[in-house]
N, C-alpha and C. Protein backbone atom coordinates (compact mmCIF):
# COMPACT_ATOMS: atom_id res chain seq x y z
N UNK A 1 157.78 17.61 68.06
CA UNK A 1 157.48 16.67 67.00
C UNK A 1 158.69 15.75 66.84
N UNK A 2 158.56 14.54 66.79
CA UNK A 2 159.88 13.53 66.59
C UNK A 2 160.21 13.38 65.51
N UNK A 3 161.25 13.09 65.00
CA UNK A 3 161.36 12.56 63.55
C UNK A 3 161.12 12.30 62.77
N UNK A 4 160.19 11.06 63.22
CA UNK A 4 159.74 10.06 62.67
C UNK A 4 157.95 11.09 61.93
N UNK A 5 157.65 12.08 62.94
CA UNK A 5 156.61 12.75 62.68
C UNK A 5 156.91 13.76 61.22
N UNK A 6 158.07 14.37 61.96
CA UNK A 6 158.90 15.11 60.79
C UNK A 6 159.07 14.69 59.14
N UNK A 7 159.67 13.35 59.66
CA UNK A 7 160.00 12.58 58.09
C UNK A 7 158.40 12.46 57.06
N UNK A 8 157.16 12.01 57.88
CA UNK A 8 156.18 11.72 57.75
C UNK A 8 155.84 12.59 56.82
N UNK A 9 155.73 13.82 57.76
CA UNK A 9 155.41 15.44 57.07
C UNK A 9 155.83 15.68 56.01
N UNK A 10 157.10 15.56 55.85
CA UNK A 10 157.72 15.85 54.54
C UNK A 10 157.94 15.12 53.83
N UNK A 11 157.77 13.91 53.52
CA UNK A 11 156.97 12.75 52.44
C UNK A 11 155.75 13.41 51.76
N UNK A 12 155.18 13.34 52.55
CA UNK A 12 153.65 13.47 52.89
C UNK A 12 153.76 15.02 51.16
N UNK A 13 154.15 16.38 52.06
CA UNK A 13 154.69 17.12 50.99
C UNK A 13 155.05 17.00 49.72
N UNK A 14 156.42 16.09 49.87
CA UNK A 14 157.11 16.06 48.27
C UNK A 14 155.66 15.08 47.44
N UNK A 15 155.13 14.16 48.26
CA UNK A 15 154.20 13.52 47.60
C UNK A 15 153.28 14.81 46.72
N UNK A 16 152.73 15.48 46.84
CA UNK A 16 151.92 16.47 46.73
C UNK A 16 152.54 16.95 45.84
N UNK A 17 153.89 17.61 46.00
CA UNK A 17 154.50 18.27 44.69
C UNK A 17 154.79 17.08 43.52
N UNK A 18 154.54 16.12 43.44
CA UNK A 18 155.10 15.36 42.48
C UNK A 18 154.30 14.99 42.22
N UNK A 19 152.77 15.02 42.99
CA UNK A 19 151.78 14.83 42.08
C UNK A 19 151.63 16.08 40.57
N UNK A 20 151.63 17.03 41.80
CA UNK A 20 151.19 18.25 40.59
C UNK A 20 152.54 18.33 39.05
N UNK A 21 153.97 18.00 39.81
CA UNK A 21 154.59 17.95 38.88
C UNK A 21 154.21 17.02 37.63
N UNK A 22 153.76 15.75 38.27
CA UNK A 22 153.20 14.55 36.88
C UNK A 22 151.52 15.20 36.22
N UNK A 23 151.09 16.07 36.92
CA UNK A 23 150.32 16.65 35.73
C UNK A 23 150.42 17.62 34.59
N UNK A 24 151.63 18.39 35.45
CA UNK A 24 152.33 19.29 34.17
C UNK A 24 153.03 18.56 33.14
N UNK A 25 153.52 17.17 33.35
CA UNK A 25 154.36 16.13 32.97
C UNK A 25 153.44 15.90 31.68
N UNK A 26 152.16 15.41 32.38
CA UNK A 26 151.25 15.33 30.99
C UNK A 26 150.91 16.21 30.23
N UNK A 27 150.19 17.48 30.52
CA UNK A 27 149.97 18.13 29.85
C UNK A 27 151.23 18.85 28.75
N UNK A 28 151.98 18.54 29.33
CA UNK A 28 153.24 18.54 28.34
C UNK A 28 153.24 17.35 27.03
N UNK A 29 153.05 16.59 27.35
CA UNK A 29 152.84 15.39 26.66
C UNK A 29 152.19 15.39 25.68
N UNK A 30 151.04 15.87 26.12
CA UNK A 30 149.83 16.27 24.81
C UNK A 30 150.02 17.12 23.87
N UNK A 31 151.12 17.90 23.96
CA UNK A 31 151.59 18.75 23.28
C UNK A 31 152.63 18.34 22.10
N UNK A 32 153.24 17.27 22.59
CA UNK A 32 153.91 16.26 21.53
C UNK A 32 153.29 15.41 20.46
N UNK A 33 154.14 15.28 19.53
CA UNK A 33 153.49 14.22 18.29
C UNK A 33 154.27 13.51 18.38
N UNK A 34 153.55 12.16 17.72
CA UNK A 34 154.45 11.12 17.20
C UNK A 34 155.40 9.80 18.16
N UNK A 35 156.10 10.05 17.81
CA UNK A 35 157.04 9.05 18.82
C UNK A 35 157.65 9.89 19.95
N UNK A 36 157.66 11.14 20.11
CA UNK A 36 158.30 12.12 20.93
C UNK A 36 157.03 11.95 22.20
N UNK A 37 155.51 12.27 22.22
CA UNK A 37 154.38 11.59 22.77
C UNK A 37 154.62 10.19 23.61
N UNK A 38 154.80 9.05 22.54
CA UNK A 38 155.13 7.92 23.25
C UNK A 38 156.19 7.75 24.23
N UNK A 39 156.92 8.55 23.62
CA UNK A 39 158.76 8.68 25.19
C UNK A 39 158.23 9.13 26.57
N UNK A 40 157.41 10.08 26.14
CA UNK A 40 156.60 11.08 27.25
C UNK A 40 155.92 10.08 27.96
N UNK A 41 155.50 9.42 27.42
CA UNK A 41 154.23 8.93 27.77
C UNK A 41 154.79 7.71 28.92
N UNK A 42 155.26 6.97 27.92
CA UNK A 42 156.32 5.82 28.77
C UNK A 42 157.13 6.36 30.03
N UNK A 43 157.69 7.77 30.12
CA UNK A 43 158.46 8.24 31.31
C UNK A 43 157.47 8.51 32.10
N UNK A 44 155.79 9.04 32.16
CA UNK A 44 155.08 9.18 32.68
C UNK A 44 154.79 8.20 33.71
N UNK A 45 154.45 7.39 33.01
CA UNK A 45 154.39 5.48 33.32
C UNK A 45 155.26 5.18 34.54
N UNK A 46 156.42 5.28 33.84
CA UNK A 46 157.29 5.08 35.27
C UNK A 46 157.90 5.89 36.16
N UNK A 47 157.43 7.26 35.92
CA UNK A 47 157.26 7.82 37.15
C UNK A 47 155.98 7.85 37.99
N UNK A 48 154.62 7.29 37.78
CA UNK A 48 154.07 7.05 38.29
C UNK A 48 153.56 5.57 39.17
N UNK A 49 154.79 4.63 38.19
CA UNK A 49 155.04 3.49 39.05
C UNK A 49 155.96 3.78 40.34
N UNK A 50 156.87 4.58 40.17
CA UNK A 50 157.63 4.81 41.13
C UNK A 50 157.27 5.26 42.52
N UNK A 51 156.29 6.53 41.94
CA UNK A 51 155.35 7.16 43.10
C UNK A 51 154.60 6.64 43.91
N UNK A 52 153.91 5.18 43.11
CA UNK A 52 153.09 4.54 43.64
C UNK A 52 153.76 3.96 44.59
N UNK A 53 154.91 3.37 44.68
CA UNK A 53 155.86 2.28 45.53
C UNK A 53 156.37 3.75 46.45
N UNK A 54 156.53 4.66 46.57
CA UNK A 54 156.82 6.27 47.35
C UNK A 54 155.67 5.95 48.26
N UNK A 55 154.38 6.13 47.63
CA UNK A 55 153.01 6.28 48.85
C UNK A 55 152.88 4.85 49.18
N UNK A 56 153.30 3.58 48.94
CA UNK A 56 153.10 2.49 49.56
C UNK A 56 154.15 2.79 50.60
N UNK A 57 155.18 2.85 50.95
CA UNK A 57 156.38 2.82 51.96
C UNK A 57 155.85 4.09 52.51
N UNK A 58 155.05 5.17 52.51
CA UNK A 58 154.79 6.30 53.01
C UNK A 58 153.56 5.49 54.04
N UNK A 59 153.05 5.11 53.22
CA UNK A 59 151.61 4.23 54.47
C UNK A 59 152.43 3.19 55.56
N UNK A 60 153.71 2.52 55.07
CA UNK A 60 153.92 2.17 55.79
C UNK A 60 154.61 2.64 56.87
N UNK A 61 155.03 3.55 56.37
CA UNK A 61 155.79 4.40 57.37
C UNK A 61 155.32 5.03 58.87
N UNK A 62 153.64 5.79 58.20
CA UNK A 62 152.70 6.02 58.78
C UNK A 62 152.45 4.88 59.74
N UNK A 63 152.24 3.44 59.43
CA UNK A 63 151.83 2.68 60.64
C UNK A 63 152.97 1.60 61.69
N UNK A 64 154.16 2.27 61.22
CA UNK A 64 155.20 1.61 61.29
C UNK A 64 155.28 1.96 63.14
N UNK A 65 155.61 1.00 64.11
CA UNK A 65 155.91 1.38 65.74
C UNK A 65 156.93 2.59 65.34
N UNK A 66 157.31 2.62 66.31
CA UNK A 66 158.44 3.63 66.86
C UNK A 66 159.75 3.03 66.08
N UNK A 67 159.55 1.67 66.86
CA UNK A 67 161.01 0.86 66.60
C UNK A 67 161.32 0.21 65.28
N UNK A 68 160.13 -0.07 64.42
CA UNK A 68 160.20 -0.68 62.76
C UNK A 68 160.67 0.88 61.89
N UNK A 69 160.02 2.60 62.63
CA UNK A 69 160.41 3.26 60.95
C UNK A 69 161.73 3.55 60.32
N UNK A 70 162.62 2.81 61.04
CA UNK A 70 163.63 3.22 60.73
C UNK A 70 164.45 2.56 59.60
N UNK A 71 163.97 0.72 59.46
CA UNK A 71 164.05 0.04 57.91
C UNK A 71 163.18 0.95 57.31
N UNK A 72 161.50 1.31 57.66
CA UNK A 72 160.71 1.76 56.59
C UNK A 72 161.46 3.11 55.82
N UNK A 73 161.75 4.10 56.79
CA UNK A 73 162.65 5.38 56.26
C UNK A 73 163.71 5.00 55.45
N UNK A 74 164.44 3.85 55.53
CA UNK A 74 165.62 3.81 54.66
C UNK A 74 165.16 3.47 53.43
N UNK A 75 164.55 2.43 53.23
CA UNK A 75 163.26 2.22 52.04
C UNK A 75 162.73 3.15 51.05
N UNK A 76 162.12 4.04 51.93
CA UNK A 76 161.32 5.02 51.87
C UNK A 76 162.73 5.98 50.75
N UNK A 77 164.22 6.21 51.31
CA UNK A 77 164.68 7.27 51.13
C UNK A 77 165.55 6.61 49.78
N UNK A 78 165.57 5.41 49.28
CA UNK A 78 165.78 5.34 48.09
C UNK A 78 164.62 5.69 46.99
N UNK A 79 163.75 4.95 47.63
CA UNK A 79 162.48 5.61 46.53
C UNK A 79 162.27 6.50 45.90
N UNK A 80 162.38 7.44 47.13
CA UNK A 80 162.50 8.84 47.19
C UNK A 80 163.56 9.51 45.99
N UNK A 81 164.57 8.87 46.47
CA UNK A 81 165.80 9.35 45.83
C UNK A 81 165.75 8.80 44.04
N UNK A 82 165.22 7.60 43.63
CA UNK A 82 164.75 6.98 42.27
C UNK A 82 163.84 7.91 41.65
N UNK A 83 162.76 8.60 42.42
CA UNK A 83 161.54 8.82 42.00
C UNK A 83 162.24 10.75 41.48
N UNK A 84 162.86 11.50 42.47
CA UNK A 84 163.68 12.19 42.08
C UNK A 84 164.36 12.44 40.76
N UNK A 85 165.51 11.35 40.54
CA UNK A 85 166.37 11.53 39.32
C UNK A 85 165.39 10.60 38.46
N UNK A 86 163.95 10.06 38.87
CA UNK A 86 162.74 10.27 37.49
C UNK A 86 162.32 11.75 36.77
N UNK A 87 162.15 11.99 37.94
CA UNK A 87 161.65 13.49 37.92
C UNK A 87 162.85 14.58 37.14
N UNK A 88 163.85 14.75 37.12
CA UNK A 88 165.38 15.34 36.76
C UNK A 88 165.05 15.03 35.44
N UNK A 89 165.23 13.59 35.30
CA UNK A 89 165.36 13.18 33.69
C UNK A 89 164.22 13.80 32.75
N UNK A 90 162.95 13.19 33.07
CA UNK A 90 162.09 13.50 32.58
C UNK A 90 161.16 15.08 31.99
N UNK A 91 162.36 16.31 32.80
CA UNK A 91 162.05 17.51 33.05
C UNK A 91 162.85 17.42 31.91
N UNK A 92 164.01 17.32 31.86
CA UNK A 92 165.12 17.57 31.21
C UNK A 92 164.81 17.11 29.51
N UNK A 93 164.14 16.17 29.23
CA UNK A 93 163.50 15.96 28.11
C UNK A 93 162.64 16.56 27.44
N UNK A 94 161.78 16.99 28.80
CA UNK A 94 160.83 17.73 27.91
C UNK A 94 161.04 19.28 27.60
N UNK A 95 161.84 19.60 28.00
CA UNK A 95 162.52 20.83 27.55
C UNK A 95 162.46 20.89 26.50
């Protein structure tokens, strides 16, 4: 398997866990009142903007030659890395 297959794979993965993580995200949410709800709600928001721009650079990644995935991966590995310390913060709040 090449790299590029590799990297794919494990996108592909964290995508999956960060879905399920943004549903625990909510259902957490619902559990809040008030303005504590709306914070939730708003971090929701943009961790699911984030994700979205994660699976756009993931498709592209997917159709990217041999010789283009390697801008797409670098792309790809800030996203990654944003969508992350979304994820950190947003855990950390709802604690």
């Amino acid at each position: 398997m090449s790299k590029r297959s590799e990297y794919i794979d494990k996108l592909k993965t964290k995508l999956d866990e960060w879905n399920q993580d943004l549903d625990r995200l909510e259902e957490k949410s619902r559990q809040a009142r008030g303005d504590m709800q709306k914070q939730y709600q708003q971090q929701i928001e943009d961790l699911r903007r984030q994700r979205e721009q994660l699976k756009k650079n993931y498709r592209e990644l997917e159709q990217a030659g041999e010789d283009a995935w390697e801008d797409f991966r670098q792309r790809s590995e800030k996203a990654w890395k944003d969508l992350e310390e979304g994820f950190r913060k947003a855990w950390s709040a709802f604690r």
